[in-house]
Protein backbone atom coordinates (compact mmCIF):
# COMPACT_ATOMS: atom_id res chain seq x y z
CA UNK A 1 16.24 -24.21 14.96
CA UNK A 2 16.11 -20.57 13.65
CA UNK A 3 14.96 -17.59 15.55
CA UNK A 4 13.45 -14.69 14.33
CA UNK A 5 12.08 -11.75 15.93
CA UNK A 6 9.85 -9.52 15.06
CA UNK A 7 9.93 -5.60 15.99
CA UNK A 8 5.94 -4.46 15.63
CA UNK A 9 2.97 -6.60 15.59
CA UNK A 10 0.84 -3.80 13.29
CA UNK A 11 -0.54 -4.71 10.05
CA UNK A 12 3.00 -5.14 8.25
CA UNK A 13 4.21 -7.03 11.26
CA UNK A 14 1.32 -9.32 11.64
CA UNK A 15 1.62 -9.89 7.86
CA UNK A 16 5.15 -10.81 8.63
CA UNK A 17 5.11 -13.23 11.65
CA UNK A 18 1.99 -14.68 10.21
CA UNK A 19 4.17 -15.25 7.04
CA UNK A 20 6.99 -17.28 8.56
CA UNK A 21 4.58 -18.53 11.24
CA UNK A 22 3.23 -20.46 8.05
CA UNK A 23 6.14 -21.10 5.64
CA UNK A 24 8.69 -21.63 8.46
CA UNK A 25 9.24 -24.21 11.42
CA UNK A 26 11.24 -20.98 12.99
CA UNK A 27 10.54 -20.26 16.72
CA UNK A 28 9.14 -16.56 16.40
CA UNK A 29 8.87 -13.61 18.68
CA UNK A 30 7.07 -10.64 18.10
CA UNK A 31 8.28 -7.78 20.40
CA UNK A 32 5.55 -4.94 20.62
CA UNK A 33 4.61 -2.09 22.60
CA UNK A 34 1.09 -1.76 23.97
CA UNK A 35 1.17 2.14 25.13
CA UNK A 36 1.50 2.40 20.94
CA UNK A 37 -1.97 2.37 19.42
CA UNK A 38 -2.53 0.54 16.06
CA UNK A 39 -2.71 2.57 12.96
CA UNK A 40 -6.13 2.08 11.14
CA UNK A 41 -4.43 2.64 7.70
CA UNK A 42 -3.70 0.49 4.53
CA UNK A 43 -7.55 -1.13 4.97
CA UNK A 44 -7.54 -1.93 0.84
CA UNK A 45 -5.51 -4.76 -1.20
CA UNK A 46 -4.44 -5.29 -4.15
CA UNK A 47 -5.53 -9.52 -4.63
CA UNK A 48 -2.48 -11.18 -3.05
CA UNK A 49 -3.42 -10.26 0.19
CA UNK A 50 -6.97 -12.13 0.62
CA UNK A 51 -4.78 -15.00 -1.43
CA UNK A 52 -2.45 -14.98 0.90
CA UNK A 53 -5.04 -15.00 4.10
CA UNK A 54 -6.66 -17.83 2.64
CA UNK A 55 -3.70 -20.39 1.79
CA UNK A 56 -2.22 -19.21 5.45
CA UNK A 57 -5.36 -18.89 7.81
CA UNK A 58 -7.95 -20.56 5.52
CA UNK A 59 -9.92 -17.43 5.59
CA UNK A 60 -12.99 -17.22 3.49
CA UNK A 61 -14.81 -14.34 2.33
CA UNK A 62 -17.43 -15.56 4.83
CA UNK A 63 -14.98 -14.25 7.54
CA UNK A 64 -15.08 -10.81 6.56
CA UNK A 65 -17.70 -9.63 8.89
CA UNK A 66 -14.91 -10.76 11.50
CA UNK A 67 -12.60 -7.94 10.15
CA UNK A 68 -15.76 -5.36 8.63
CA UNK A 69 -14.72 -6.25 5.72
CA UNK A 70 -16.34 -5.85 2.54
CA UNK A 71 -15.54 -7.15 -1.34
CA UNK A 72 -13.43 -5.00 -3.25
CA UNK A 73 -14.29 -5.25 -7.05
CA UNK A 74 -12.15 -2.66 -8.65
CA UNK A 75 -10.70 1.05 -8.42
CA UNK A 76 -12.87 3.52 -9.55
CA UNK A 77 -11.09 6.49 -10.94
CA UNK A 78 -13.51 10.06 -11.02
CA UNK A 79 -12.08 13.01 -12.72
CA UNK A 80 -8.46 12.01 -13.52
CA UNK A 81 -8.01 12.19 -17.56
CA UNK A 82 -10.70 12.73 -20.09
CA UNK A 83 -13.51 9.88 -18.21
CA UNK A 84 -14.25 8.09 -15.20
CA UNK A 85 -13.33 4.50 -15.25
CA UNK A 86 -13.47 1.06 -13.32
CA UNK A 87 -9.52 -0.52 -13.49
CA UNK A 88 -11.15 -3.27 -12.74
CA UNK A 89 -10.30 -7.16 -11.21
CA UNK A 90 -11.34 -8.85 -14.13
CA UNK A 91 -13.24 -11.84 -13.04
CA UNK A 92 -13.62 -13.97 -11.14
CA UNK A 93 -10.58 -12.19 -9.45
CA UNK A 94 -12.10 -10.33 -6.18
CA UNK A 95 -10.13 -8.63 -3.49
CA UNK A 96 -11.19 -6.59 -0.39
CA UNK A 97 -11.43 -3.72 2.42
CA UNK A 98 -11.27 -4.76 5.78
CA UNK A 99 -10.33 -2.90 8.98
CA UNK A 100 -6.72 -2.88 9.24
CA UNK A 101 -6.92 -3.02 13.95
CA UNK A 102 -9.42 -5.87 13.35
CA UNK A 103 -7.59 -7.97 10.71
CA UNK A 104 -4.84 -7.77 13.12
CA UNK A 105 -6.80 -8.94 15.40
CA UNK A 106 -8.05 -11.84 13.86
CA UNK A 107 -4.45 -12.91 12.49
CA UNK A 108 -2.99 -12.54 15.75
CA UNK A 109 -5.70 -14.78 17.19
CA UNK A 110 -5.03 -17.40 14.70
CA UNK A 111 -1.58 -17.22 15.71
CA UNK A 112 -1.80 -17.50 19.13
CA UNK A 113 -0.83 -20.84 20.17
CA UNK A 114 2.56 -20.67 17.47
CA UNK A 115 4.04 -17.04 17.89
CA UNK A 116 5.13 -15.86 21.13
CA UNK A 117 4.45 -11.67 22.15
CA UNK A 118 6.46 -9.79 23.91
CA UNK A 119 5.04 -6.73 24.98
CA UNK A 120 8.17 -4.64 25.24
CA UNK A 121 9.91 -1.65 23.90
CA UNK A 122 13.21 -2.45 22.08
CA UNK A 123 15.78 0.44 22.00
CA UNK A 124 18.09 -1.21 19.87
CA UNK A 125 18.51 -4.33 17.33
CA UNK A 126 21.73 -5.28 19.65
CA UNK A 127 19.06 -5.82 22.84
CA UNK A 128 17.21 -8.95 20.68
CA UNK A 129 18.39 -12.27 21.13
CA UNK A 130 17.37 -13.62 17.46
CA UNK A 131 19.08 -15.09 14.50
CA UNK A 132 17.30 -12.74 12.57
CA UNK A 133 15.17 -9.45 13.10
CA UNK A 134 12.58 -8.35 11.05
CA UNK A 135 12.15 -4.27 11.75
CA UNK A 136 8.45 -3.70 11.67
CA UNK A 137 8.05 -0.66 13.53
CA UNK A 138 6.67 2.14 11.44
CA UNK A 139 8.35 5.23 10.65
CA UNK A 140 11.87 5.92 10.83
CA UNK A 141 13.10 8.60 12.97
CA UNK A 142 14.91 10.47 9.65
CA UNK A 143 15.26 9.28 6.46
CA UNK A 144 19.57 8.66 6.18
CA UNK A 145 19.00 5.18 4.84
CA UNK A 146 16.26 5.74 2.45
CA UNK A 147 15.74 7.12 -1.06
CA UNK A 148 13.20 9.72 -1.69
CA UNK A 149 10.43 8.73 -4.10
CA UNK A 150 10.75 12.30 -5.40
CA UNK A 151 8.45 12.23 -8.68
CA UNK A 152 5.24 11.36 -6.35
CA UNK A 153 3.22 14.70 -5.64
CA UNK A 154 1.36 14.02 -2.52
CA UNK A 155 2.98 14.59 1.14
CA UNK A 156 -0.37 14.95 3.42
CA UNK A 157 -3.64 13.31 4.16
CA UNK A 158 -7.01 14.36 5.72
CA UNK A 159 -8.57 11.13 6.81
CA UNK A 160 -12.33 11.38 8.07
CA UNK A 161 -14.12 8.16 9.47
CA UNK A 162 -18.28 7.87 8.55
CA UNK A 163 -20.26 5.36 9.68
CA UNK A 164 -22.95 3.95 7.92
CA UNK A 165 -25.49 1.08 8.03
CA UNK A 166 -24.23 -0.54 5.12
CA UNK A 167 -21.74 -0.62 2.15
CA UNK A 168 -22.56 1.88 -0.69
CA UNK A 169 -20.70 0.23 -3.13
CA UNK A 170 -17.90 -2.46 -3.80
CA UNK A 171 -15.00 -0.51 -5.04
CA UNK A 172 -12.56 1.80 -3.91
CA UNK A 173 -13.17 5.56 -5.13
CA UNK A 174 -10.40 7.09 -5.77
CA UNK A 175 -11.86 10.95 -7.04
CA UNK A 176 -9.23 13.75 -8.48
CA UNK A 177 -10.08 17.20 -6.28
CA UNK A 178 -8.94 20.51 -7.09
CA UNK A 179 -5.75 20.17 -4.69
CA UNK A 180 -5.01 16.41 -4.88
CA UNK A 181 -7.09 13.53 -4.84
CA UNK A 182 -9.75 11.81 -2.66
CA UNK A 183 -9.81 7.74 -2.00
CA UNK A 184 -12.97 6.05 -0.65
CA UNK A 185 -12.66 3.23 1.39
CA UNK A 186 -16.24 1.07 2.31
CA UNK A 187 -16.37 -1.25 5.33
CA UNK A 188 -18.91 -3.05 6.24
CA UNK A 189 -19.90 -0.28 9.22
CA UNK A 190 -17.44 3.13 8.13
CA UNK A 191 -16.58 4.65 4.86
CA UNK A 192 -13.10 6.44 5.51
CA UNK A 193 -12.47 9.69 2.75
CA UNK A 194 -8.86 10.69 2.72
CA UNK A 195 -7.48 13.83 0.90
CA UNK A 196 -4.33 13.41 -0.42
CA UNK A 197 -2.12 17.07 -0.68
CA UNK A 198 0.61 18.41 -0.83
CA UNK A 199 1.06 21.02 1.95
CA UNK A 200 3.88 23.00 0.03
CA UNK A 201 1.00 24.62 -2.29
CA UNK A 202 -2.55 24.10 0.07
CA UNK A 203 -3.30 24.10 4.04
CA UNK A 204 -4.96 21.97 6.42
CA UNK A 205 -7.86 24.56 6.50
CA UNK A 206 -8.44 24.75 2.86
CA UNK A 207 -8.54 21.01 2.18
CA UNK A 208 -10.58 20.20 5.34
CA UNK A 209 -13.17 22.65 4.02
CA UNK A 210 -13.34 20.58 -0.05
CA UNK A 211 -13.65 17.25 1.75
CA UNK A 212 -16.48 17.95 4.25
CA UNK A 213 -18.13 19.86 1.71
CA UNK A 214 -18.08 16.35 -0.42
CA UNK A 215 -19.21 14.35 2.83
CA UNK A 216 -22.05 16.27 3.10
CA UNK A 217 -23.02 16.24 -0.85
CA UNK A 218 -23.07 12.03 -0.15
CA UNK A 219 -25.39 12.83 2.93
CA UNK A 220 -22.69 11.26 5.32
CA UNK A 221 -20.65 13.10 8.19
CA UNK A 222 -17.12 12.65 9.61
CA UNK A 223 -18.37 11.34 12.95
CA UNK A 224 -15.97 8.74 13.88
CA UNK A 225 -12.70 9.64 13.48
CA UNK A 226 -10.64 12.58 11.95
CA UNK A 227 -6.46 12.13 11.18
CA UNK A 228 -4.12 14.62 9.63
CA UNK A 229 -0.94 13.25 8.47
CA UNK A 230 2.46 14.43 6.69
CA UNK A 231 4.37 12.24 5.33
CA UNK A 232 7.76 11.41 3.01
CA UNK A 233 7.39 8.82 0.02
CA UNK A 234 10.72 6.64 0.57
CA UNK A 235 12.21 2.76 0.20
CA UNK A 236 15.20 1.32 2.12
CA UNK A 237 18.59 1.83 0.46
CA UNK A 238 19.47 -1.54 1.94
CA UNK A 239 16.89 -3.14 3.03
CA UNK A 240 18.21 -7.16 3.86
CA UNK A 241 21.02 -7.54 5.49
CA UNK A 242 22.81 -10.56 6.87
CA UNK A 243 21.10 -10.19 10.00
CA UNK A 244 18.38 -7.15 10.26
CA UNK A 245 15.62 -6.84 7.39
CA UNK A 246 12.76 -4.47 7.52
CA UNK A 247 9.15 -4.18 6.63
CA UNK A 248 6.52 -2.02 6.44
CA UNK A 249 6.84 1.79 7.04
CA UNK A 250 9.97 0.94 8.80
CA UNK A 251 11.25 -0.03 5.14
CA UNK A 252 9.00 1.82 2.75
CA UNK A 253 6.06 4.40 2.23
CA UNK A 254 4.56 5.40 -0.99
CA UNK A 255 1.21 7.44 -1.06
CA UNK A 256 -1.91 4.81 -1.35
CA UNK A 257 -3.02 4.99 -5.13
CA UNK A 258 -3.73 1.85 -6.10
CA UNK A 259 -3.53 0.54 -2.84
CA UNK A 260 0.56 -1.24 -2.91
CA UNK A 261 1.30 -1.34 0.38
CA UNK A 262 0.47 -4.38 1.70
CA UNK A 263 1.17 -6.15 -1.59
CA UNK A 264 4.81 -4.89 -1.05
CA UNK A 265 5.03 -6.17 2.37
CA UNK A 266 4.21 -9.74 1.52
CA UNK A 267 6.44 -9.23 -1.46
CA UNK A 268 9.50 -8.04 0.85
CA UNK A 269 8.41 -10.95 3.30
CA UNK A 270 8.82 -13.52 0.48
CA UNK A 271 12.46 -11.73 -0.41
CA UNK A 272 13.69 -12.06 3.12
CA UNK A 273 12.35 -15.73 3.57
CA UNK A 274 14.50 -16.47 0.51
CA UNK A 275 17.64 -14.16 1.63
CA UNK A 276 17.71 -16.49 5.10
CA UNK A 277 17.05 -20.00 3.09
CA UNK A 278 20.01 -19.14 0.71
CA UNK A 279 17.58 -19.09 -2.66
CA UNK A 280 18.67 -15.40 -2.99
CA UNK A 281 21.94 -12.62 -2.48
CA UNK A 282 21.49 -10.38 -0.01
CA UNK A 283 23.04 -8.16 -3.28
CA UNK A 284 20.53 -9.11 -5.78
CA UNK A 285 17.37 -8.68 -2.77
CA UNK A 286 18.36 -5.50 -2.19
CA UNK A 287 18.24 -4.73 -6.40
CA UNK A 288 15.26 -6.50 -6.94
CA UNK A 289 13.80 -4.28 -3.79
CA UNK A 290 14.64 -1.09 -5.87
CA UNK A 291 13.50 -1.97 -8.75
CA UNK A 292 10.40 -2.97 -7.88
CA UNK A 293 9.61 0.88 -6.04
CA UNK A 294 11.09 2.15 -9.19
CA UNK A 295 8.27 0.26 -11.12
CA UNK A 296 5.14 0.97 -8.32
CA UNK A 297 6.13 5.12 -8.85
CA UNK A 298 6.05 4.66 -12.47
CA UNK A 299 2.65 3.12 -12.29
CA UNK A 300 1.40 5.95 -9.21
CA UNK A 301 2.70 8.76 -11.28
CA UNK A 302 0.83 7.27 -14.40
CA UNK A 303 -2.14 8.34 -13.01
CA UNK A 304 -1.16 12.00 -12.89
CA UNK A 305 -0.25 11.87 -16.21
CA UNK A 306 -3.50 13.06 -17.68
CA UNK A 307 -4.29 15.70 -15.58
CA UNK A 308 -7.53 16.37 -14.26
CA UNK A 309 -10.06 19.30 -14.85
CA UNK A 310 -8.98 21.13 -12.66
CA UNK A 311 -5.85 24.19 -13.67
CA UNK A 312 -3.78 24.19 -10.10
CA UNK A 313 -1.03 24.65 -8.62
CA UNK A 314 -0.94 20.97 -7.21
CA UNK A 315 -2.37 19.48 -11.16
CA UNK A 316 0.00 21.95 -12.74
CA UNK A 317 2.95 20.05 -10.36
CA UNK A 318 1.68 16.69 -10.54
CA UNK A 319 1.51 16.93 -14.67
CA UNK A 320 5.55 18.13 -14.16
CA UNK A 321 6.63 15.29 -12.26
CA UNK A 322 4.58 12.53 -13.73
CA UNK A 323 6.18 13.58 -17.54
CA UNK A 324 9.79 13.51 -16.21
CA UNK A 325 9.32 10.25 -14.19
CA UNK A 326 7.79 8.73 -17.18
CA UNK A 327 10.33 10.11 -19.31
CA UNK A 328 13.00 7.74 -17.85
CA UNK A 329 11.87 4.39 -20.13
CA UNK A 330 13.72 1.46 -18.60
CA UNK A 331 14.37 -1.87 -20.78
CA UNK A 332 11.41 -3.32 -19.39
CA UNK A 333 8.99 0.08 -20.16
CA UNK A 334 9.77 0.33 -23.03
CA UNK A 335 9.12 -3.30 -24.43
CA UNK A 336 5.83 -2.95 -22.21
CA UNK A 337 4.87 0.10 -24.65
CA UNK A 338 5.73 -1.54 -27.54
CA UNK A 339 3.51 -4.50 -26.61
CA UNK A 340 0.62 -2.87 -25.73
CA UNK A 341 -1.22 -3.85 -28.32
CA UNK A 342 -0.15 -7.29 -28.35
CA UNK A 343 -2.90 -9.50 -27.22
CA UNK A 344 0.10 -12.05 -27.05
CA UNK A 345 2.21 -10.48 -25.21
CA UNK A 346 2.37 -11.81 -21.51
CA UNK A 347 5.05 -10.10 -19.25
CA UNK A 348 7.62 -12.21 -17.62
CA UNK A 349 6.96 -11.07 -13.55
CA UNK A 350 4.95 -8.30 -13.06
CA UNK A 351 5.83 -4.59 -13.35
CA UNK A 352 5.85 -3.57 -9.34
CA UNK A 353 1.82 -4.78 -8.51
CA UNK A 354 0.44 -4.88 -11.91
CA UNK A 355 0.44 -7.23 -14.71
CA UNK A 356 0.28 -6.52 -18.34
CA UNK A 357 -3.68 -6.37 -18.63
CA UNK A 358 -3.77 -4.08 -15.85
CA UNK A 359 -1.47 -1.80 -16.75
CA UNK A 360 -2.71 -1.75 -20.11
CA UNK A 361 -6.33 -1.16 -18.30
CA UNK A 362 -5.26 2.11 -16.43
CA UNK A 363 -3.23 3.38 -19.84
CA UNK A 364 -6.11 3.11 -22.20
CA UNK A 365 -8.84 4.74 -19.64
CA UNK A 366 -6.28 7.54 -19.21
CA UNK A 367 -5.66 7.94 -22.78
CA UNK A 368 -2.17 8.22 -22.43
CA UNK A 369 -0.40 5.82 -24.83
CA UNK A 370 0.47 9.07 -26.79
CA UNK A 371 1.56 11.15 -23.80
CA UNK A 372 3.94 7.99 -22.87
């Protein structure tokens, strides 16, 4: 029998070992270390993940108060281009928010009697006795291995916590401010606002005072929690290996638009499960792995495209780097362009997250098709 071990047990890692828990009859430890808190981040999906919950845990949207999870029915987009729009899941496609500490919670529960834990620091891959190790563990110390995702404008977040008795609404807001944008995640019991910056042209100060001044104009208040964070956008240059693979932060970040990040883990999940079975080269993995980052930045940086109302330093930027990333058309781009009009057209896989009626969604609300 095959052992794997698993290096993390946060969202990405209980994603993982809840993965092969499921599609594998491998014995499985998950090392972890409890003086670590969880990170209550990535808390909305694209609509693989509640798929993927449900053919692996038989979860139900009943469930959700088990997680404070509420329906997710679409992004909404405020103030990027010329109108707001809904890029919407068109029905009866649904997805959701949930609380990323308690859906760990609850997978880890439903895992209990077929994964073992190991709470225990591991210095080194060489100090796990596995067949296989799947590198979980959030960020990397520097960034030697990884490319930079450098056409993505964003390298900070203000994240502030409100409670509430109920959810507002059923969507995600995602709201273009004068130095970045906001997103607007609704749980059942919080709404968390993050402001996404970039601290080369604004400070802590200055954004902190824009997003409490739009808390209060929604009657709420940052009560619960309050995180600063800076961050690098990056992917793995070589992410499977005979041996070690990696997941989550530990193999990727790219800012939140459009919520990818837990879509890409259970994507890189279902490339390492076929790297160990033999159904794929370690070669083409690690291809298909860049590619597919390639494809979520163009589709990020789409977004930017546009603009938004207001004439900054960070818009002015963002405008720069979303027309040269968009200026490199790939094979696949370009016959996505020339199809967009197609009502025939069906793409092959999808592009990164998105498939063709969802791309085509976000480029006719943003009234780019010229621009591209």
């Amino acid at each position: 029998m095959k052992k794997i071990a698993i290096l993390g047990k946060g969202t990405a890692g209980s994603l993982t070992y809840n993965h092969f828990g499921f599609y594998t009859d491998y014995e499985i430890d998950v090392y972890y270390d409890s003086s670590i808190k969880e990170q209550t981040v990535g808390e909305g999906t694209t609509l693989n993940v509640p798929e993927q919950l449900n053919l692996t845990l038989g979860m139900e949207f009943k469930d959700l108060p088990l997680i404070n999870g509420n329906f997710k029915t679409s992004i909404y987009y405020e103030g990027f281009g010329k109108k707001n729009y809904h890029h919407t899941f068109f029905m009866p496609n649904i997805s959701i928010h949930m609380n990323a500490v308690m859906l760990q919670e609850y997978i880890m529960e439903k895992n209990k009697n077929r994964i073992n834990f190991i709470d225990k620091n591991i210095a080194s891959h060489n100090d796990v006795d596995a067949d296989y190790i799947i590198d979980c563990t959030g960020t990397p110390k520097n960034l030697d291995n990884y490319w930079q995702a450098d056409y993505i404008p964003v390298n900070a977040a203000l994240v502030k916590q409100c409670s509430w008795d109920k959810p507002e609404y059923t969507y995600t807001l995602t709201k273009a401010m004068k130095n970045g944008w906001m997103f607007g995640i609704p749980l059942a019991n919080r709404v968390s606002f993050g402001y996404l910056y970039n601290s080369s042209f604004n400070d802590i100060e200055e954004i902190e005072l824009e997003l409490d001044k739009y808390i209060e104009s929604v009657n709420l208040s940052g009560d619960l929690h309050r995180l600063n964070i800076n961050f690098n956008n990056y992917f793995h240059k070589n992410n499977f290996s005979e041996r070690v693979f990696y997941n989550g932060n530990a193999s990727f970040f790219l800012e939140p638009m459009e919520a990818t990040s837990l879509a890409t883990v259970e994507e890189v999940n279902r490339k390492i499960f076929d790297v160990i079975n033999g159904k794929k080269s370690i070669e083409k993995a690690n291809k298909e792995y860049i590619e597919w980052f390639k494809e979520v930045q163009d589709i990020i940086v789409m977004h930017y495209l546009a603009g938004s109302k207001y004439k900054t330093e960070f818009w002015h930027d963002a405008v720069q780097k979303a027309t040269k990333c968009l200026s490199i058309k790939t094979n696949r781009w370009q016959e996505i362009l020339y199809n967009l009009n197609n009502p025939n057209y069906v793409l092959s896989n999808s592009y990164g997250c998105w498939s063709m009626p969802s791309i085509k969604s976000n480029i006719d609300n943003l009234d780019i098709a010229e621009l591209l």
